[in-house]
Protein backbone atom coordinates (compact mmCIF):
# COMPACT_ATOMS: atom_id res chain seq x y z
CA UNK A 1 8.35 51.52 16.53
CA UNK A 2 6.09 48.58 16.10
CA UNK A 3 3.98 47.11 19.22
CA UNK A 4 5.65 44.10 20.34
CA UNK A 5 2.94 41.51 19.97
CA UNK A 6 1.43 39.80 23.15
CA UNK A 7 2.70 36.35 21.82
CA UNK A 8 6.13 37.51 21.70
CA UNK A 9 5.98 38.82 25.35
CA UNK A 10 5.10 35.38 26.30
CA UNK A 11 7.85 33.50 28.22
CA UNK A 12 8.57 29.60 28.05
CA UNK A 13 7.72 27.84 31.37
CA UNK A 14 6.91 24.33 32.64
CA UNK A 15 3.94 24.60 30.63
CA UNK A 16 5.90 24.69 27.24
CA UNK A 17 6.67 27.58 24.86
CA UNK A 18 4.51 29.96 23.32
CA UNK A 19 3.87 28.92 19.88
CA UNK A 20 1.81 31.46 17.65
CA UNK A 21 -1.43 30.50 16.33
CA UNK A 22 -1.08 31.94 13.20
CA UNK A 23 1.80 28.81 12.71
CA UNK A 24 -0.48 26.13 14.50
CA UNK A 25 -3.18 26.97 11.88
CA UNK A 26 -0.84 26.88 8.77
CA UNK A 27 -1.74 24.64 6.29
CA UNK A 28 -0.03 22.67 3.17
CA UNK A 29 2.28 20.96 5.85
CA UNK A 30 0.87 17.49 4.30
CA UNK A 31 4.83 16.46 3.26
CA UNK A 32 6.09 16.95 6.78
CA UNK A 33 6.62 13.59 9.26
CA UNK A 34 6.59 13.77 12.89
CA UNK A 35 10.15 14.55 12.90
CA UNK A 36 10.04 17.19 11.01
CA UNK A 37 7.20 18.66 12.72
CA UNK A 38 9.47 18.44 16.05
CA UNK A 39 12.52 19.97 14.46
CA UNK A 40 10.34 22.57 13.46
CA UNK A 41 8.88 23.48 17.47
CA UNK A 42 12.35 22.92 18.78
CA UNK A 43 13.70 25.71 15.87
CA UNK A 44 10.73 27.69 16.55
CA UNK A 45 11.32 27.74 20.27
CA UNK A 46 15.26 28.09 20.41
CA UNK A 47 14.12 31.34 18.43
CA UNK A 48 11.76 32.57 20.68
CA UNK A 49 13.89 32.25 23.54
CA UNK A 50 16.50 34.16 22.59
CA UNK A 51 14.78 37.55 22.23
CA UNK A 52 16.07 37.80 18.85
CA UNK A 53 12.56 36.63 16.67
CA UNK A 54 11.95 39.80 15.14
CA UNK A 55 15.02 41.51 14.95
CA UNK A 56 15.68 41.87 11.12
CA UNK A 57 18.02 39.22 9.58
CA UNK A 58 18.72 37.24 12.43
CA UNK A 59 20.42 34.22 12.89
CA UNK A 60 20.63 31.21 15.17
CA UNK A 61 22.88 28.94 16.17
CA UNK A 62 22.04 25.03 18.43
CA UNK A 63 23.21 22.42 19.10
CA UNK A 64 22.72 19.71 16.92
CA UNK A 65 22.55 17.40 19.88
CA UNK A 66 19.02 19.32 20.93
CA UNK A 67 17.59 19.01 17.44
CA UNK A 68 18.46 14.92 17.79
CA UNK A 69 15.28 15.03 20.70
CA UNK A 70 13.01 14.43 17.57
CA UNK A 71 14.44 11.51 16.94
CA UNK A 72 15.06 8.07 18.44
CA UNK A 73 18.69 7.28 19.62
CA UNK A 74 19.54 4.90 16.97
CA UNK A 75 18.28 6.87 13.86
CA UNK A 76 21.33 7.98 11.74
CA UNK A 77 21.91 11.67 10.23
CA UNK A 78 20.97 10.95 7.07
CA UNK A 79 17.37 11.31 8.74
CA UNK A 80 18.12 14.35 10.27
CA UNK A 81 19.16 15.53 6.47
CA UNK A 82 15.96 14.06 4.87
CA UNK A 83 14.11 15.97 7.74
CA UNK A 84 15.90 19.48 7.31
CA UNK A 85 15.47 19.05 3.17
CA UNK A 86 11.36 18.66 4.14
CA UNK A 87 11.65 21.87 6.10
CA UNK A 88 13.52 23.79 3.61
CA UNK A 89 11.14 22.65 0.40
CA UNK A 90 7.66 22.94 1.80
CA UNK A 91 5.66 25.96 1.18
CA UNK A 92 2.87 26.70 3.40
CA UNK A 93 -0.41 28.81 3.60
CA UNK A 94 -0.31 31.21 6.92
CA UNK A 95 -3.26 33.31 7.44
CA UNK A 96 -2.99 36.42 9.58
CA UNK A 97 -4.67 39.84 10.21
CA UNK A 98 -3.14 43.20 8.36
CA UNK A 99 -3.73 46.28 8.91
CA UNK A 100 -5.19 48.37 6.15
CA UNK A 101 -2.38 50.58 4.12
CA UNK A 102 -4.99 53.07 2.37
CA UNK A 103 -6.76 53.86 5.39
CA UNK A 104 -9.61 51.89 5.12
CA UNK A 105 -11.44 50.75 8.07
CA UNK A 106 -11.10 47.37 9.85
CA UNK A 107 -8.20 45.02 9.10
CA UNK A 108 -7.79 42.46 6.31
CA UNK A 109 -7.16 38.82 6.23
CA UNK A 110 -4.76 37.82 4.20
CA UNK A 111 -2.52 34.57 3.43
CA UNK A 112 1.18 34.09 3.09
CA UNK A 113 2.74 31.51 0.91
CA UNK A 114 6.23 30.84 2.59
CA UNK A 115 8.68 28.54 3.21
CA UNK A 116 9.12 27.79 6.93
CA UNK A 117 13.24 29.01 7.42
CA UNK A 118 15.27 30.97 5.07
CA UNK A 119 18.33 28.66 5.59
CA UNK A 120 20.02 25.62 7.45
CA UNK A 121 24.07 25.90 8.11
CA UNK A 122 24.94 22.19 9.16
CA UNK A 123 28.35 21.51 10.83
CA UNK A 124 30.31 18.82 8.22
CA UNK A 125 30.85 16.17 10.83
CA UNK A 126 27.16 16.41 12.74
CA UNK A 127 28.39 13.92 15.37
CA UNK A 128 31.28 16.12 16.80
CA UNK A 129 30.64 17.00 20.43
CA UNK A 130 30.37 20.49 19.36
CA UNK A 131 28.39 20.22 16.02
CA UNK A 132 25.59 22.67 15.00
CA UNK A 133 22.89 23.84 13.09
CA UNK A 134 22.76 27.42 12.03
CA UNK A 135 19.20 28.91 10.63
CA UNK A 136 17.11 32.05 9.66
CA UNK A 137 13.45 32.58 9.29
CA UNK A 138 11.65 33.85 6.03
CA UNK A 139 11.73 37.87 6.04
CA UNK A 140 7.88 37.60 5.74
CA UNK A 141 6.81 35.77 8.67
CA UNK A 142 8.14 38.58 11.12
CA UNK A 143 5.25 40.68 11.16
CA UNK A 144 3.12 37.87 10.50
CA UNK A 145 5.07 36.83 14.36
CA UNK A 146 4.56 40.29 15.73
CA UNK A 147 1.33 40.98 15.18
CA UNK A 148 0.37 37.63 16.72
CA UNK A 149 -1.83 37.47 19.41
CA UNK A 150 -2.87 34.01 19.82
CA UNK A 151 -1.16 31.15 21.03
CA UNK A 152 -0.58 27.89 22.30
CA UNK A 153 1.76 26.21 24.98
CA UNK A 154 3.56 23.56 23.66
CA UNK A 155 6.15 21.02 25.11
CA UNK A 156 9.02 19.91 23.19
CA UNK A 157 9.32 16.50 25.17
CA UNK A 158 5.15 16.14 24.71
CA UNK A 159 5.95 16.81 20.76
CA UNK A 160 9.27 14.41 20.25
CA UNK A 161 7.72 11.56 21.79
CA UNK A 162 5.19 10.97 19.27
CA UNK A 163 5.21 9.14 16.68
CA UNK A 164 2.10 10.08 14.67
CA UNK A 165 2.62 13.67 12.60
CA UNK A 166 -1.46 14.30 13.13
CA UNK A 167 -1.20 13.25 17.06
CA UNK A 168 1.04 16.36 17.48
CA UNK A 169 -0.88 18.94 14.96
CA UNK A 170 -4.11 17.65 16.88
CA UNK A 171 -2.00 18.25 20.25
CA UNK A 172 -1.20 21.40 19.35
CA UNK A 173 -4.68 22.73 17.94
CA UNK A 174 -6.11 21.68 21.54
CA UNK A 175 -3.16 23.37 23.04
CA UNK A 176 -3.85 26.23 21.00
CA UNK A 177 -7.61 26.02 22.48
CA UNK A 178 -6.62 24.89 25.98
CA UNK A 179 -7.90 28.27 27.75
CA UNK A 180 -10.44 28.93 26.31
CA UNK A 181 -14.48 28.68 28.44
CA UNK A 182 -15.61 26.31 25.45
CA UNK A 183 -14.09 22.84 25.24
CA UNK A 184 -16.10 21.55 22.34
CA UNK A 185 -15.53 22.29 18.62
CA UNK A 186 -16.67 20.94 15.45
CA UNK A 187 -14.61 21.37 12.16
CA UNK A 188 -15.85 20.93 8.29
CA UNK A 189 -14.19 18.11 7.51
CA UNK A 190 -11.99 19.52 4.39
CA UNK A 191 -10.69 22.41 7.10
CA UNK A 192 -9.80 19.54 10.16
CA UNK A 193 -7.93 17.63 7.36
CA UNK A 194 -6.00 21.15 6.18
CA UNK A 195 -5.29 21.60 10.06
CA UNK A 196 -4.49 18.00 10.50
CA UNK A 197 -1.34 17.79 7.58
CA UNK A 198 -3.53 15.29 5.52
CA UNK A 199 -1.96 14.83 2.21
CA UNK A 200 -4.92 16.09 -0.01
CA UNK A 201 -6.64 12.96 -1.84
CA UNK A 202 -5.77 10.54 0.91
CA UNK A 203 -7.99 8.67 2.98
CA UNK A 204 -10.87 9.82 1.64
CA UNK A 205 -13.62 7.12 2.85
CA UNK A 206 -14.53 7.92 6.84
CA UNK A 207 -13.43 4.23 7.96
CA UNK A 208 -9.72 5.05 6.53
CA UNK A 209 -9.61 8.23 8.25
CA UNK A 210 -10.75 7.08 11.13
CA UNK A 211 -8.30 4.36 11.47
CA UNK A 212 -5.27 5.64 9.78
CA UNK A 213 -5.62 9.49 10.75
CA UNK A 214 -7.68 9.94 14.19
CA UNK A 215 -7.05 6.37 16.22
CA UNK A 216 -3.28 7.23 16.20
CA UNK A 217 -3.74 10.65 16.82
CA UNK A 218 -6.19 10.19 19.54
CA UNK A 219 -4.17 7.17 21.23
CA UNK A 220 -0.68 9.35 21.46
CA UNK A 221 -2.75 12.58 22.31
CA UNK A 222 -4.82 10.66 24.85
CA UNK A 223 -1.65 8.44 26.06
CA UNK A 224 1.17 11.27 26.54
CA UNK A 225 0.00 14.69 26.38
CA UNK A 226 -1.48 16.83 29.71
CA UNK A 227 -4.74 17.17 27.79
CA UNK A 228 -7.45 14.11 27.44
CA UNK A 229 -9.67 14.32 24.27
CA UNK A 230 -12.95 12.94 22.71
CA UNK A 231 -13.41 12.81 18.42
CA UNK A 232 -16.21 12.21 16.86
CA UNK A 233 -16.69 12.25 13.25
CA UNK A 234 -20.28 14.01 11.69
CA UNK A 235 -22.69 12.47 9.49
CA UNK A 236 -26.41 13.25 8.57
CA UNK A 237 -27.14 9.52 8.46
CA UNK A 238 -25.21 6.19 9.57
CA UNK A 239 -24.36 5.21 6.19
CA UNK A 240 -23.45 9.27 5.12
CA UNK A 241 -20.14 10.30 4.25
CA UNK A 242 -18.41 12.34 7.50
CA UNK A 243 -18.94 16.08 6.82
CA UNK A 244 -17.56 17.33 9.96
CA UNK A 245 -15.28 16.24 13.07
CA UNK A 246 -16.04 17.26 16.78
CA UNK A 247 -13.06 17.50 19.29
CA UNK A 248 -13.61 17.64 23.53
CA UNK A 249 -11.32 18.00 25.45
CA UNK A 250 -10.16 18.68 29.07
CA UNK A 251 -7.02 18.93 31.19
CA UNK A 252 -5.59 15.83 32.76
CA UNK A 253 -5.02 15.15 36.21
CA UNK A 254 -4.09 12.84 38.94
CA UNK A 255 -3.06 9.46 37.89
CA UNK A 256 -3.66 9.83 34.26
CA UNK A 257 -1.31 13.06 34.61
CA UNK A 258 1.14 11.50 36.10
CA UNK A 259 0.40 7.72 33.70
CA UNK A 260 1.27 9.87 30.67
CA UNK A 261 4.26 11.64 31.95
CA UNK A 262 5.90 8.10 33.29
CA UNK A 263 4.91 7.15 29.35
CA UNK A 264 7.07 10.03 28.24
CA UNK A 265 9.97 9.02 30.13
CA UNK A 266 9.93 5.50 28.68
CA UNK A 267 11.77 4.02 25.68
CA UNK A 268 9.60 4.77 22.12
CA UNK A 269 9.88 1.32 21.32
CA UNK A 270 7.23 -0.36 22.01
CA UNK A 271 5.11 2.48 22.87
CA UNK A 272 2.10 2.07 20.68
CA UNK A 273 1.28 -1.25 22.02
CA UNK A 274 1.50 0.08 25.27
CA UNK A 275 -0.97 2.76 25.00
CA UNK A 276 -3.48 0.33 23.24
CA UNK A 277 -2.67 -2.17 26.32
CA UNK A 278 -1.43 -4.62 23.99
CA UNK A 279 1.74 -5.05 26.19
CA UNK A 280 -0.26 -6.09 28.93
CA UNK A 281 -2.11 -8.69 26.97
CA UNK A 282 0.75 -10.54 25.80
CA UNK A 283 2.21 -10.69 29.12
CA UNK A 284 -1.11 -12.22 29.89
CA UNK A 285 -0.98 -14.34 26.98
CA UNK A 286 3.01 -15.71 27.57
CA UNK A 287 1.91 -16.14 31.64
CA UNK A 288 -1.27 -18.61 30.33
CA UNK A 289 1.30 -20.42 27.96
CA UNK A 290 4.35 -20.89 29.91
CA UNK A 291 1.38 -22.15 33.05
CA UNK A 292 0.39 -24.49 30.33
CA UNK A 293 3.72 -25.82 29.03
CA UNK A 294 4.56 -26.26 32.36
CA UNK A 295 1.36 -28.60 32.96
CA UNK A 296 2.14 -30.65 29.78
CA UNK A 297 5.97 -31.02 31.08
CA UNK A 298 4.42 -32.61 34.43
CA UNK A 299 2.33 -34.97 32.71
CA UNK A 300 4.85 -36.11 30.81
CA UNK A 301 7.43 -36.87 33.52
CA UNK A 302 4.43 -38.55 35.47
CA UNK A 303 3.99 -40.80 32.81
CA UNK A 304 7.33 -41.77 31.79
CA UNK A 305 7.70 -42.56 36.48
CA UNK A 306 4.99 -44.67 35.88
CA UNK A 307 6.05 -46.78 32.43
CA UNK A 308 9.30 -47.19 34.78
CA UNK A 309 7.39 -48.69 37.45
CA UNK A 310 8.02 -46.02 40.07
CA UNK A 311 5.96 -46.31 43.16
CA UNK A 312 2.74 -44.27 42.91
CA UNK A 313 3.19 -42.52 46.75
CA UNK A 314 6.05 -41.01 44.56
CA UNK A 315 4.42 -40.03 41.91
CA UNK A 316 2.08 -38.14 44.13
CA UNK A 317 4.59 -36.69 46.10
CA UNK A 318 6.06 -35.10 42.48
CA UNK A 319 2.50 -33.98 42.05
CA UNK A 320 2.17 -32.38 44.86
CA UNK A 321 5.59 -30.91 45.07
CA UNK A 322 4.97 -29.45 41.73
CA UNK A 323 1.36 -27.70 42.76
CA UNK A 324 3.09 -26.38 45.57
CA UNK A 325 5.80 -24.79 43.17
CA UNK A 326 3.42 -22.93 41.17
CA UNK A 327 1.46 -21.42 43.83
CA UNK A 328 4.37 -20.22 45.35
């Protein structure tokens, strides 16, 4: 009988569930949105917990209410189709470590071209009280699963509260690296966009990566996750084209702990403007104008007292009674 693996052993706890490395690392998940990416860890994870992941042919059955965490309230099931087609169409590249069958020494690296579940079972009406979604995993990834011994912690509500699809494969690389003594790592640039889910071709000059790939990534990672992180991208020379990307990172703690959990618990909508403090500038912004509408309305009422000849000991006295207001 085969060893169960040391990722398998693994139990979920507060500090999320024990995702295999082998499946953080996959690549060719470039067609996959942040939804999908969630319904995947929430499949994943309903899977693991049971104690069922490598018995042969099994089957699950949840909820459909729990796969509805990766999206937002209002979105309608025609999403959560679109997102279960992704999942069933899109073949990925997962390396892992084989043993030898001829005896040779040392084991091999190899790659697996799969599909990510071997079916979805969806109940007719998906918003019945009791509707579910019934799946299986591809017959090859099982020993890909059991011989995994890497892995990282991750949190469903951490993953279905973002919004960017390379904010949660850069959360969950870090995750994947959270333990380990280093906290610094730099990646060739073709291999962090592989990681990443970057559709290939895309956002190929360093100032359109940087905006449209790592500032959202950084500012969800940064804004709700437990870890904090630092990217940089490589050149040889200012004017160079980026040939690698470093990544720091460190656990959070104390109030920035506790400012990205209250983020978590808040409404999506919003959010991004939030984390880049935008929210707080416009309430800025609408105090300084309503303060100055306010001025302009005074004005105007002091000079329509005085075209009407009203004394001016009551015109100050509406001045006055007006300053007082405000500073109240």
């Amino acid at each position: 009988m085969a060893l169960v693996s040391r990722t398998v052993e693994q139990k979920t706890n507060s500090s999320g569930f024990p995702k295999p490395g082998e499946l953080i690392e996959m690549t060719g998940t470039h067609v996959l949105e942040a939804s999908d990416r969630a319904i995947l860890n929430l499949l994943y994870q309903h899977a693991h917990d049971s104690g069922k992941l490598l018995q042969q042919n099994a089957e699950w059955e949840i909820p459909l209410a729990t796969v509805r965490q990766a999206f937002s309230k209002h979105e309608s099931s025609d999403r959560l189709r679109d997102s279960l087609t992704r999942l069933m169409s899109v073949k990925v590249n997962v390396a892992y470590v084989a043993e030898r069958d001829n005896g040779a020494e040392g084991p091999e690296q190899r790659v697996v071209i799969t599909g990510l579940f071997d079916f979805f079972d969806v109940s007719a009406k998906e918003l019945a009280k009791r509707a579910t979604l019934r799946y299986g995993l591809p017959r090859k990834l099982a020993p890909i699963l059991e011989g995994s011994g890497r892995w990282g912690r991750i949190k469903a509500e951490i993953v279905c509260s973002m919004t960017s699809k390379y904010a949660i494969a850069l959360y969950e690389l870090i995750q994947l690296r959270a333990n380990l003594e280093r906290c610094v790592e730099t990646f060739p640039i073709d291999r962090f966009r592989e990681l990443s889910g970057v559709p290939p071709g895309t956002y190929a000059r360093g100032d359109n990566f940087q905006r449209k790939v790592l500032d959202p990534a950084l500012l969800e990672v940064n804004g709700l996750s437990d870890m904090s992180l630092q990217i940089e991208l490589e050149r040889v020379h200012s004017r160079a084209p980026a040939h690698a990307v470093t990544l720091a990172w460190w656990r959070k703690s104390g109030d920035e702990f506790h400012a990205a959990m209250q983020e978590r618990n808040r409404s999506k909508v919003g959010r991004m403007a939030r984390l880049r403090g935008q929210v707080e500038m416009a309430e800025t912004l609408s105090e300084d104008a309503t303060s100055s509408l306010m001025q302009d309305k005074v004005e105007a009422t002091v000079n329509a007292m005085r075209t009407a000849g009203a004394p001016e000991a009551d015109i100050e006295a509406f001045i006055s009674g007006q300053a007082a207001y405000r500073s109240s």
